[in-house]
PDB file of N, CA and C in Angstrom:
ATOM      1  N   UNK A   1     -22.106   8.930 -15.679  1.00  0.00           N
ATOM      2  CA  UNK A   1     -21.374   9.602 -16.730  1.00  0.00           C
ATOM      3  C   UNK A   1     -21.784   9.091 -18.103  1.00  0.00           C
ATOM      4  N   UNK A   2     -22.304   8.163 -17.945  1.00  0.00           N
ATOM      5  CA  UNK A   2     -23.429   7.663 -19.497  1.00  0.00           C
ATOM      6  C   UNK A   2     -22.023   7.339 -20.330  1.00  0.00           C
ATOM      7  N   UNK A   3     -21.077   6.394 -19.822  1.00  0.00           N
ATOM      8  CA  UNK A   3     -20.153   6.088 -20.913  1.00  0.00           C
ATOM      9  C   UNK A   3     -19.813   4.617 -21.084  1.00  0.00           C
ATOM     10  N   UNK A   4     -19.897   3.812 -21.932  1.00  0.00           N
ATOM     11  CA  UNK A   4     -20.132   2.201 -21.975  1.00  0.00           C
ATOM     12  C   UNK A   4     -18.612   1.986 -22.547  1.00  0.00           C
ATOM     13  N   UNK A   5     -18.437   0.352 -22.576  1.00  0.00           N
ATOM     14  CA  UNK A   5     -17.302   0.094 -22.944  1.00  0.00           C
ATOM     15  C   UNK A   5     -16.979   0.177 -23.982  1.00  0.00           C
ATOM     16  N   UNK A   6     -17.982   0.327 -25.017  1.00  0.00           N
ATOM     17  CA  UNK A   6     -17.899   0.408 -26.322  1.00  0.00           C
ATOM     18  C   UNK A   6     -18.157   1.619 -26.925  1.00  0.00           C
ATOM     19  N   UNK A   7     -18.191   2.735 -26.155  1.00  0.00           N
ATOM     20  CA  UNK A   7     -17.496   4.016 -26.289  1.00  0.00           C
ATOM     21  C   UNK A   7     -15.763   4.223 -26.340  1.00  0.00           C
ATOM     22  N   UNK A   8     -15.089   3.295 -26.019  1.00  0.00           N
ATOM     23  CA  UNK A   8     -13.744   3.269 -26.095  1.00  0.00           C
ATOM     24  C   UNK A   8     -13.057   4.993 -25.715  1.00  0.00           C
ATOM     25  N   UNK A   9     -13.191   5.080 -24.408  1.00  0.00           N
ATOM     26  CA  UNK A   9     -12.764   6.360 -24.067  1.00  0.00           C
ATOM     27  C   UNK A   9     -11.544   5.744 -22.884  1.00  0.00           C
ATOM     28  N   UNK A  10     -10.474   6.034 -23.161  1.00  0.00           N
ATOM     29  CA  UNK A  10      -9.026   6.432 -22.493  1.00  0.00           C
ATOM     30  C   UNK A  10      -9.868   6.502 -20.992  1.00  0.00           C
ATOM     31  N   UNK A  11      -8.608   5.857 -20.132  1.00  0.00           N
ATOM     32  CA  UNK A  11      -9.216   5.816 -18.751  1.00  0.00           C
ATOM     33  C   UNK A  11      -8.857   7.324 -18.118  1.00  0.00           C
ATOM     34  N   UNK A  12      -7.682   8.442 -18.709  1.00  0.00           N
ATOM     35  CA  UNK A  12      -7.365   9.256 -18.683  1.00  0.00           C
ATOM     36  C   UNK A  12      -8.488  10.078 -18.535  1.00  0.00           C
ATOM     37  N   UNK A  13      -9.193   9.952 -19.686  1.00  0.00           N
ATOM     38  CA  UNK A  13     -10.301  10.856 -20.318  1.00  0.00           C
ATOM     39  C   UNK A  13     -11.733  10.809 -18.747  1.00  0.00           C
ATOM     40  N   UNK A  14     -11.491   9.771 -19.058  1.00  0.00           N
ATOM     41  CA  UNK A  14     -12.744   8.918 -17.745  1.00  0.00           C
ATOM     42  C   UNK A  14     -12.508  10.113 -16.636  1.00  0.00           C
ATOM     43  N   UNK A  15     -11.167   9.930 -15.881  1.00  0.00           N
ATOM     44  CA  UNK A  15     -11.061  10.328 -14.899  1.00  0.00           C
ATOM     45  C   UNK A  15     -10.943  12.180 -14.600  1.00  0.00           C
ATOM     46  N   UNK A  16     -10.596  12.616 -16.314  1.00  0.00           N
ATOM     47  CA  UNK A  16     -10.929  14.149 -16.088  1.00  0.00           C
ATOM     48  C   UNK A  16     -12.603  14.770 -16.272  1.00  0.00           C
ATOM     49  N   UNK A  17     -13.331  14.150 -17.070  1.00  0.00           N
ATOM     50  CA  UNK A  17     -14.368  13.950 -16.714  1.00  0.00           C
ATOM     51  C   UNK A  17     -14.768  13.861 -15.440  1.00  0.00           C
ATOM     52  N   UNK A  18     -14.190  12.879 -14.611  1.00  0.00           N
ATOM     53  CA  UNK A  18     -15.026  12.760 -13.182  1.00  0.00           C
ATOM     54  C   UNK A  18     -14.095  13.962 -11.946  1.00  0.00           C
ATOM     55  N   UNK A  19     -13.745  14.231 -12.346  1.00  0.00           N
ATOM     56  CA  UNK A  19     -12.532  15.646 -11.763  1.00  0.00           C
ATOM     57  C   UNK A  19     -12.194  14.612 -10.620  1.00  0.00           C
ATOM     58  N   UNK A  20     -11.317  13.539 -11.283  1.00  0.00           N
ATOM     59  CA  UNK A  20     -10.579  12.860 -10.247  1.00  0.00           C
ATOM     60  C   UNK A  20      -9.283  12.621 -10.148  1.00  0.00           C
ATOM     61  N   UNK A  21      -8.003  12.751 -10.025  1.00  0.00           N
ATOM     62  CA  UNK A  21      -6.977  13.072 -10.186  1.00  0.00           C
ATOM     63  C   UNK A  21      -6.523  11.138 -10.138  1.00  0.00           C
ATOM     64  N   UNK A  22      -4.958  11.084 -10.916  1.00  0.00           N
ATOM     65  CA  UNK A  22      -5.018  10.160 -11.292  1.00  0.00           C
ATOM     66  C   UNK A  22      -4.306   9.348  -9.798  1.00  0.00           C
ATOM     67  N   UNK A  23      -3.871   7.911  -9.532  1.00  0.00           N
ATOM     68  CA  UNK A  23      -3.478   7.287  -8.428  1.00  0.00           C
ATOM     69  C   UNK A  23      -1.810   7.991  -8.232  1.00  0.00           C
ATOM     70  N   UNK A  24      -1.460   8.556  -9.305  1.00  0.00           N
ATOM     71  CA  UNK A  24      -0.103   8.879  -8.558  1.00  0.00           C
ATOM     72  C   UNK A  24      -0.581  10.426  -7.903  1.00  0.00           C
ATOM     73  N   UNK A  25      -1.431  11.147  -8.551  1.00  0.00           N
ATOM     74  CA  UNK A  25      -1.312  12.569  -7.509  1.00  0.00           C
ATOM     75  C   UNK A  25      -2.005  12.058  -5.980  1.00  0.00           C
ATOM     76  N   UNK A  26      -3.175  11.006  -6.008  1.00  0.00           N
ATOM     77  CA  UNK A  26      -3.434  11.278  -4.815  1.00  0.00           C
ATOM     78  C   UNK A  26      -1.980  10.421  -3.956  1.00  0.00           C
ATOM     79  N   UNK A  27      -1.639   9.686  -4.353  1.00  0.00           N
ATOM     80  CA  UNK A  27      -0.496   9.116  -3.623  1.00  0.00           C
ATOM     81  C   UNK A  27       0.794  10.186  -3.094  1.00  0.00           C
ATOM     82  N   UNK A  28       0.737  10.729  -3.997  1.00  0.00           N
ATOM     83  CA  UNK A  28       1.653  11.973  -3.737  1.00  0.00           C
ATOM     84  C   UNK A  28       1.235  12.846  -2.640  1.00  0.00           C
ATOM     85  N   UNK A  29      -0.428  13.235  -2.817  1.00  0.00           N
ATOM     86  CA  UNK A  29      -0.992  14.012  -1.759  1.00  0.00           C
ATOM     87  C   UNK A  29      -1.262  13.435  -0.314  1.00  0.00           C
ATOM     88  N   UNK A  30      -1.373  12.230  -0.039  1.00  0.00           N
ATOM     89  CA  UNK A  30      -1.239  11.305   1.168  1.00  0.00           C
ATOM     90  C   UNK A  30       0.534  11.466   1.642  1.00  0.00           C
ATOM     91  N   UNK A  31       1.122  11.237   0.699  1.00  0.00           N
ATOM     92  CA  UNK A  31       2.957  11.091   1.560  1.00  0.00           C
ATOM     93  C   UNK A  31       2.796  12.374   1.591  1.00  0.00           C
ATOM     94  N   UNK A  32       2.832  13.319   1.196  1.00  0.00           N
ATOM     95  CA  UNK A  32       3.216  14.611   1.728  1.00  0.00           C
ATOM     96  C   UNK A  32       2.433  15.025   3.116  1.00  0.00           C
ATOM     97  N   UNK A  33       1.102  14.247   3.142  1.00  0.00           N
ATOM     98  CA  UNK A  33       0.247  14.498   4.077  1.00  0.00           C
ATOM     99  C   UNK A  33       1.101  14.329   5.597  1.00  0.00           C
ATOM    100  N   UNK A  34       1.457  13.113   5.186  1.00  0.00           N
ATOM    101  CA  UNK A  34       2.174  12.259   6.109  1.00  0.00           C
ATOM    102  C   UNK A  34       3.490  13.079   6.861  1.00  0.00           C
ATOM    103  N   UNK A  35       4.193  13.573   5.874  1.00  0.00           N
ATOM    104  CA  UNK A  35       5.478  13.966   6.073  1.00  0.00           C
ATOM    105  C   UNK A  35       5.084  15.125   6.659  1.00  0.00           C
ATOM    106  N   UNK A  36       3.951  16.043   7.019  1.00  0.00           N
ATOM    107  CA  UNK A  36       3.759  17.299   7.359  1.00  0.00           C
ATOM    108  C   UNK A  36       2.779  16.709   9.368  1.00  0.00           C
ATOM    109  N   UNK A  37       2.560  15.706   8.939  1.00  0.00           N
ATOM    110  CA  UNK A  37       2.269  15.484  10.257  1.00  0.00           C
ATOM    111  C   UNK A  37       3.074  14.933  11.146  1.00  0.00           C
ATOM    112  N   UNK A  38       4.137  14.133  10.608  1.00  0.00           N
ATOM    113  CA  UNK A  38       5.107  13.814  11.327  1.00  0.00           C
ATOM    114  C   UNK A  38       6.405  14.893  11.593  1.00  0.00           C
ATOM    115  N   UNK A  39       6.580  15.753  10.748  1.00  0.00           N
ATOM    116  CA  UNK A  39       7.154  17.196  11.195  1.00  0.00           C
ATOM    117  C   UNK A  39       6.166  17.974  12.184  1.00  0.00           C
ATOM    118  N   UNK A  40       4.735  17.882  12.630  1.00  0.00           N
ATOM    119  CA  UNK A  40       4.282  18.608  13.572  1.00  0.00           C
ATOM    120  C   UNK A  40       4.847  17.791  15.146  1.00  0.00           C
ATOM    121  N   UNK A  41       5.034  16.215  14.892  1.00  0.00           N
ATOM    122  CA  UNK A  41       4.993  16.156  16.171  1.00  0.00           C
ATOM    123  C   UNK A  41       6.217  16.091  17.066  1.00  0.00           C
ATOM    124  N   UNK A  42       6.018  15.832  17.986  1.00  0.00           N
ATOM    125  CA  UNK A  42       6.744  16.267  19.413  1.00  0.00           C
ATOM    126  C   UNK A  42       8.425  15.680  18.841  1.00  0.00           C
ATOM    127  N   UNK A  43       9.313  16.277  18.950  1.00  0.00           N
ATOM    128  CA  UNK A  43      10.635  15.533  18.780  1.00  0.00           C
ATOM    129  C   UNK A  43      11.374  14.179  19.501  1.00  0.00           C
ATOM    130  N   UNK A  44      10.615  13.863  20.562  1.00  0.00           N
ATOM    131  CA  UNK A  44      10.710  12.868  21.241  1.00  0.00           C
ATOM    132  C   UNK A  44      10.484  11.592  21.012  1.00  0.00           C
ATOM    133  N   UNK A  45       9.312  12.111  19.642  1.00  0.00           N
ATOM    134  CA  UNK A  45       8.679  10.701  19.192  1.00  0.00           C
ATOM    135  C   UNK A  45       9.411   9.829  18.175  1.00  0.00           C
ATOM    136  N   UNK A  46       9.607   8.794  18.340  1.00  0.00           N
ATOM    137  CA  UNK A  46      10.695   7.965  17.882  1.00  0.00           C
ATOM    138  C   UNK A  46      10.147   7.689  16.288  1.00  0.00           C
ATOM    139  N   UNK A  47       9.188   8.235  15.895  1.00  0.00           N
ATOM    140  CA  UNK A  47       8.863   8.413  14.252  1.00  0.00           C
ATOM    141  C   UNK A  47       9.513   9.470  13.952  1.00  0.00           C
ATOM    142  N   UNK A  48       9.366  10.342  14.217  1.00  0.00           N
ATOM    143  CA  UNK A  48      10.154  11.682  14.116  1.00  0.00           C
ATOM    144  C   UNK A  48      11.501  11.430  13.964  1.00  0.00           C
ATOM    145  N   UNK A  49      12.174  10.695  15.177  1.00  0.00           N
ATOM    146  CA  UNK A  49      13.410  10.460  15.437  1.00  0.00           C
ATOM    147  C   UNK A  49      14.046   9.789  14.006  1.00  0.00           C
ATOM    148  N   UNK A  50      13.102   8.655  13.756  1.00  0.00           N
ATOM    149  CA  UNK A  50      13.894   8.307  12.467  1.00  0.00           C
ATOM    150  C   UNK A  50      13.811   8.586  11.516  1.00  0.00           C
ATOM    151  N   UNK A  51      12.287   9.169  11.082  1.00  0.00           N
ATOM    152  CA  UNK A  51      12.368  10.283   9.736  1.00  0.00           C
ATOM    153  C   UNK A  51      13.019  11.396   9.639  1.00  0.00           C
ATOM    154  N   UNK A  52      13.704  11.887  10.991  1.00  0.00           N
ATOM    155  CA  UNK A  52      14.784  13.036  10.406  1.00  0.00           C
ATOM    156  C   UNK A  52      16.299  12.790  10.854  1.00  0.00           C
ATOM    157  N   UNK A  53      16.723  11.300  11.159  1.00  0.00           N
ATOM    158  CA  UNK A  53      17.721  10.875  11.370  1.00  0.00           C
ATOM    159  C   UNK A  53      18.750  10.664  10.121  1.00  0.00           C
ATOM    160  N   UNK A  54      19.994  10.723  10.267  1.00  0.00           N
ATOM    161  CA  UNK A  54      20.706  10.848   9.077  1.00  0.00           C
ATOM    162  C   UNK A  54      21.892   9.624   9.704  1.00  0.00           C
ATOM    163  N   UNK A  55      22.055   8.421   8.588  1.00  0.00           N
ATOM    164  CA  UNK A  55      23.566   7.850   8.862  1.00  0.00           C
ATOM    165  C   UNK A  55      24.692   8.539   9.462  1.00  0.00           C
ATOM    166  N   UNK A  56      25.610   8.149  10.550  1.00  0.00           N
ATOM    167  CA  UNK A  56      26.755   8.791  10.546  1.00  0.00           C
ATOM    168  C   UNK A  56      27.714   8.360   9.776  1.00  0.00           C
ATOM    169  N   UNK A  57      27.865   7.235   9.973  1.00  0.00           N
ATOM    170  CA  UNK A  57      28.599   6.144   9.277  1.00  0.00           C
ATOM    171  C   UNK A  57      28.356   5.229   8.212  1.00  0.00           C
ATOM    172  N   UNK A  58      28.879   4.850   6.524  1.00  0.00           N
ATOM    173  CA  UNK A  58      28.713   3.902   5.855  1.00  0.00           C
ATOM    174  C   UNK A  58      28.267   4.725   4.651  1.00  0.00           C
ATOM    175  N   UNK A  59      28.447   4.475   3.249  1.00  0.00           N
ATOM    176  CA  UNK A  59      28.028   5.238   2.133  1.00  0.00           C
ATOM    177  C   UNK A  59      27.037   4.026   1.318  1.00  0.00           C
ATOM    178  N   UNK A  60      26.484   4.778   0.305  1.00  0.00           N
ATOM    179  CA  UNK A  60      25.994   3.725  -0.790  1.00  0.00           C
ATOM    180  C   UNK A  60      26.684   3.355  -1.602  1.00  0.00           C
ATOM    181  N   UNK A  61      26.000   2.341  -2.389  1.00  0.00           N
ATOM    182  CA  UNK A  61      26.877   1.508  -3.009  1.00  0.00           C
ATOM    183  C   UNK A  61      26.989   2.290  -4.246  1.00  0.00           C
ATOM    184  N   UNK A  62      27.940   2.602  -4.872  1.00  0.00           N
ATOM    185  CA  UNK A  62      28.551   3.115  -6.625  1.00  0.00           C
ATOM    186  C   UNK A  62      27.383   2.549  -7.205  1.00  0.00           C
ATOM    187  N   UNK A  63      27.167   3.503  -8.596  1.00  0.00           N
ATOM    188  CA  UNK A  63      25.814   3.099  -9.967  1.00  0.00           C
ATOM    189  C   UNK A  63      24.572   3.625  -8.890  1.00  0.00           C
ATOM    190  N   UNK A  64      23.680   2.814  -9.570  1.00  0.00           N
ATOM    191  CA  UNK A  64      22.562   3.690 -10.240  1.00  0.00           C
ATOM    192  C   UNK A  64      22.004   3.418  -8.757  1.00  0.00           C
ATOM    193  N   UNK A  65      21.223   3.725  -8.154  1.00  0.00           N
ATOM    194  CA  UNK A  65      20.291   3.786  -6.648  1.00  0.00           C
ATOM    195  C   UNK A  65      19.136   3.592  -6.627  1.00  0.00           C
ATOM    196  N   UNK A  66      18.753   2.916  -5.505  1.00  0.00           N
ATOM    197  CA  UNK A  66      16.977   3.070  -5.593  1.00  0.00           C
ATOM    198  C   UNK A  66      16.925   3.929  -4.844  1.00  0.00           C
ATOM    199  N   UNK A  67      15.554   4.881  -5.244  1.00  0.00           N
ATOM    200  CA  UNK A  67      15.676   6.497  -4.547  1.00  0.00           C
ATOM    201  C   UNK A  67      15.339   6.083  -3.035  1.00  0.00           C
ATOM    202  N   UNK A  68      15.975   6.985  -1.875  1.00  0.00           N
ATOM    203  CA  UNK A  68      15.054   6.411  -1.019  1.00  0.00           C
ATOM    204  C   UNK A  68      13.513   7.474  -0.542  1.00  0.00           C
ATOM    205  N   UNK A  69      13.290   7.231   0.276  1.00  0.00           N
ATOM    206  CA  UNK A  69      11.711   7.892   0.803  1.00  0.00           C
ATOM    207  C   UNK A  69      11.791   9.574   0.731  1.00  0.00           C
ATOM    208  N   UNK A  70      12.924  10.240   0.950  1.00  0.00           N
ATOM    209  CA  UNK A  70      13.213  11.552   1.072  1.00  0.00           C
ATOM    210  C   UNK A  70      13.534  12.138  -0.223  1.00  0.00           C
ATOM    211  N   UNK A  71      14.212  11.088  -0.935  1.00  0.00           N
ATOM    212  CA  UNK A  71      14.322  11.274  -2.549  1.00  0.00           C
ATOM    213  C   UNK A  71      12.750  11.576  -3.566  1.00  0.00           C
ATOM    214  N   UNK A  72      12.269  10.757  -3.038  1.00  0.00           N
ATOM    215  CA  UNK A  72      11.266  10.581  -3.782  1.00  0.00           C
ATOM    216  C   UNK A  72      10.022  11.628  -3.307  1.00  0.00           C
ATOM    217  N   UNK A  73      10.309  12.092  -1.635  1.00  0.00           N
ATOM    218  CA  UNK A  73       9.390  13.247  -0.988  1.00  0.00           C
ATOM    219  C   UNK A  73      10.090  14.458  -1.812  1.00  0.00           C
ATOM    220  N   UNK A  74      11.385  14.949  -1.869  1.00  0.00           N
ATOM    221  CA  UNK A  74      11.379  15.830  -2.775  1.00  0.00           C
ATOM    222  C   UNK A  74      11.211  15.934  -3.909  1.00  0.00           C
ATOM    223  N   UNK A  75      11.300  15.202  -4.663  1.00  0.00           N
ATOM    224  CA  UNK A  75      10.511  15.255  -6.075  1.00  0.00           C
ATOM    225  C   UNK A  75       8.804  15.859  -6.114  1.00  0.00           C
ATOM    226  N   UNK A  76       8.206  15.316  -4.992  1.00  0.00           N
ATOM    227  CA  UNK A  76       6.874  15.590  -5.089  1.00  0.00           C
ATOM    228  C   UNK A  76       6.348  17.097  -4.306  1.00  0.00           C
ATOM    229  N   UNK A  77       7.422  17.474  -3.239  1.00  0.00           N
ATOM    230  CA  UNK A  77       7.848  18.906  -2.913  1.00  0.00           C
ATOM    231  C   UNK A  77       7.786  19.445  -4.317  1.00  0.00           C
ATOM    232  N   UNK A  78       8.653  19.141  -5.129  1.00  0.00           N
ATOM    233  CA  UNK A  78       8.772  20.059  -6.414  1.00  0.00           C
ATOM    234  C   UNK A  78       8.035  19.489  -7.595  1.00  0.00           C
ATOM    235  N   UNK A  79       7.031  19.165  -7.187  1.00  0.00           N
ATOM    236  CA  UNK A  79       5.486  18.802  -8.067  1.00  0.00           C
ATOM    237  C   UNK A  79       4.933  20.341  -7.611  1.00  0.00           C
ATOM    238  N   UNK A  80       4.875  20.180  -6.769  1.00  0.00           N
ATOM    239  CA  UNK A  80       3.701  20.876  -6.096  1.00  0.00           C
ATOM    240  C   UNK A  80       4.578  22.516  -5.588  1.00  0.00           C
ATOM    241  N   UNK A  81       5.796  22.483  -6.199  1.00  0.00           N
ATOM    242  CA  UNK A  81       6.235  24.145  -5.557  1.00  0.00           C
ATOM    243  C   UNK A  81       6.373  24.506  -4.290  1.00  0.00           C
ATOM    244  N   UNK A  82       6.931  23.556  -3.736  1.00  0.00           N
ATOM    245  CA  UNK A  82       6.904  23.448  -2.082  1.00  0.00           C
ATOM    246  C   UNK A  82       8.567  23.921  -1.895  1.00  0.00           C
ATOM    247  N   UNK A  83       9.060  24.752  -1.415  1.00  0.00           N
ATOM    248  CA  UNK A  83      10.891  24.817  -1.301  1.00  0.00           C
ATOM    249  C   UNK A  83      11.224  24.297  -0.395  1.00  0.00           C
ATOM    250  N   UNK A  84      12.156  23.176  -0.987  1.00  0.00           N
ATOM    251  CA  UNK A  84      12.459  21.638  -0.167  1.00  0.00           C
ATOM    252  C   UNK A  84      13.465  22.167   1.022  1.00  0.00           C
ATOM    253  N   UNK A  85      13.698  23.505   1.197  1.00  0.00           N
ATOM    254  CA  UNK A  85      14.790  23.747   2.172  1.00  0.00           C
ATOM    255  C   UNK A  85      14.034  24.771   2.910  1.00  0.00           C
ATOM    256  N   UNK A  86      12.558  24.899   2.830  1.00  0.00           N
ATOM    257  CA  UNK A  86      11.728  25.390   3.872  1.00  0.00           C
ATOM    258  C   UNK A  86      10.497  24.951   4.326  1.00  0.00           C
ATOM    259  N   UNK A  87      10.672  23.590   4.160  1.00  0.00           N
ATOM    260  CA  UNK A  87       9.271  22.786   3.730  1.00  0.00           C
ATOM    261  C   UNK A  87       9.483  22.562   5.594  1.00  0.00           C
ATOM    262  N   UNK A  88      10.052  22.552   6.541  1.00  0.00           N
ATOM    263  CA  UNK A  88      10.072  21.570   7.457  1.00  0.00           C
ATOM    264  C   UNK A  88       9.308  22.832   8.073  1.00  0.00           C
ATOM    265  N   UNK A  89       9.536  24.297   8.004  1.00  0.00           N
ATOM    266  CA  UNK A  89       9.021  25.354   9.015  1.00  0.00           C
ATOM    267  C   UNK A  89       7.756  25.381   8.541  1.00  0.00           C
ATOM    268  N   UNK A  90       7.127  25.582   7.043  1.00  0.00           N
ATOM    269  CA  UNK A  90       6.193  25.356   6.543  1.00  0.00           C
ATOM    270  C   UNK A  90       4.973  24.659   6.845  1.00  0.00           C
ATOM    271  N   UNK A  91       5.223  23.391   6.969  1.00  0.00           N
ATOM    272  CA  UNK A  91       4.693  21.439   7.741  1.00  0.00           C
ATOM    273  C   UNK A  91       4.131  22.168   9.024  1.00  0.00           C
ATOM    274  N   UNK A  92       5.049  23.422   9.937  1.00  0.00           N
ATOM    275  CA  UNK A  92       4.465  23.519  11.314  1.00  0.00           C
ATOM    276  C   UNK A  92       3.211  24.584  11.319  1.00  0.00           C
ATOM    277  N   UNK A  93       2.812  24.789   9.761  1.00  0.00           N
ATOM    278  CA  UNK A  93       1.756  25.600  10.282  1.00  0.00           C
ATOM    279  C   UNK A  93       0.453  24.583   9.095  1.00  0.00           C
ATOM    280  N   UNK A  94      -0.434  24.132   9.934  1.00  0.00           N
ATOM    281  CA  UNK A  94      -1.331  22.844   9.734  1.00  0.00           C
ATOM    282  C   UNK A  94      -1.865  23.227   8.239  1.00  0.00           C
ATOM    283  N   UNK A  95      -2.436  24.578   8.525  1.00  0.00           N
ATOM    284  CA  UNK A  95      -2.846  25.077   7.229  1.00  0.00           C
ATOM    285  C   UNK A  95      -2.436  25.248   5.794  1.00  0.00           C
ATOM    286  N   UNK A  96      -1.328  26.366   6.277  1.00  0.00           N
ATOM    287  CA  UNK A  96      -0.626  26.433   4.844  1.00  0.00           C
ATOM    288  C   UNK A  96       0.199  25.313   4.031  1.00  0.00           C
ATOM    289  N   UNK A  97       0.594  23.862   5.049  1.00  0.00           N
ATOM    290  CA  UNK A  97       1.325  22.905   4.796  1.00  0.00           C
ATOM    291  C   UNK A  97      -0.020  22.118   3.922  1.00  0.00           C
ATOM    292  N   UNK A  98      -1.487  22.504   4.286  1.00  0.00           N
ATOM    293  CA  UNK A  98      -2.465  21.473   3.263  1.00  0.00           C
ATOM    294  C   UNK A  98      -2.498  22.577   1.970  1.00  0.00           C
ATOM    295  N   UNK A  99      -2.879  23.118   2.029  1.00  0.00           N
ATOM    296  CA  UNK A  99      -2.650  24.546   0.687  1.00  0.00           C
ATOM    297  C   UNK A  99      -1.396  24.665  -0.175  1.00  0.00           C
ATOM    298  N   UNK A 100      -0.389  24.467   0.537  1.00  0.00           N
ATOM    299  CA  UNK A 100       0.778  23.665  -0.176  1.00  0.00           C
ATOM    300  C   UNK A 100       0.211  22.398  -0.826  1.00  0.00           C
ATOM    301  N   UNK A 101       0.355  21.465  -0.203  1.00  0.00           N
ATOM    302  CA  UNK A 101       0.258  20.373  -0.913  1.00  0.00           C
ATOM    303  C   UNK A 101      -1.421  19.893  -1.842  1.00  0.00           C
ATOM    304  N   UNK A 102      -1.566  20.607  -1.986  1.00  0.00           N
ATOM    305  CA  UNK A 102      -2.770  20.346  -2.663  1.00  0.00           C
ATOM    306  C   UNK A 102      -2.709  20.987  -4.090  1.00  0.00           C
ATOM    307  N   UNK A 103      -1.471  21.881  -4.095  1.00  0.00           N
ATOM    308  CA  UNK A 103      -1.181  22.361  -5.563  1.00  0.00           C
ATOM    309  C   UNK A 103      -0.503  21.590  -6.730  1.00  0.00           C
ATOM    310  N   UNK A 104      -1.165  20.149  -6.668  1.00  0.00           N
ATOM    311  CA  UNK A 104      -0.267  19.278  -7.308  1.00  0.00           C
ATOM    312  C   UNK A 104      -0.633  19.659  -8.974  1.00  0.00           C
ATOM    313  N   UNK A 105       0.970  19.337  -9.637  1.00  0.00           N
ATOM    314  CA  UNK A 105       0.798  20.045 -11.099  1.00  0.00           C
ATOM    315  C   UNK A 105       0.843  18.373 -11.732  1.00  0.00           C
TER     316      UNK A 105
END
């Protein structure tokens, strides 16, 4: 890319230049990856079991929260225009769940 340090170019700049997206989209594009393969598999499987398991019992604590993993998967659902209340039927078709997630804004 013929650019030295003493060109003083923004690492921003660097990386649209190299059409490389920055560490939070691809991070974003790996968990979603994730979350669409673990919605394909078998319900039996005890990953499954606990990524779509819900407390019965016990609340959080009052003030402010650390988001947890599902918090933070929908946010990146709605990066990318994914509808977080049809994303799970979506995930079961291999294709359109990568075409989804690859529309990161």
């Amino acid at each position: 890319m013929n650019i030295s340090w003493s060109h003083r170019v923004r690492n921003t700049e660097v990386l649209r230049r190299a059409g490389v997206g920055g560490i939070e989209a691809y991070l974003m594009r790996r968990q979603l990856r994730w979350c669409g393969h673990v919605m394909r598999m078998s319900d039996e499987r005890i990953t499954k079991r606990i990524f779509c398991s819900e407390l019965q019992t016990g609340k959080r604590k009052s003030g402010g929260q650390f988001l947890r993993y599902k918090d933070v998967q929908k946010r990146h659902m709605k990066k990318c225009n994914i509808d977080t209340s049809r994303w799970e039927a979506q995930a079961q078709n291999r294709l359109e769940w990568r075409r989804l997630r690859l529309k990161t804004v």
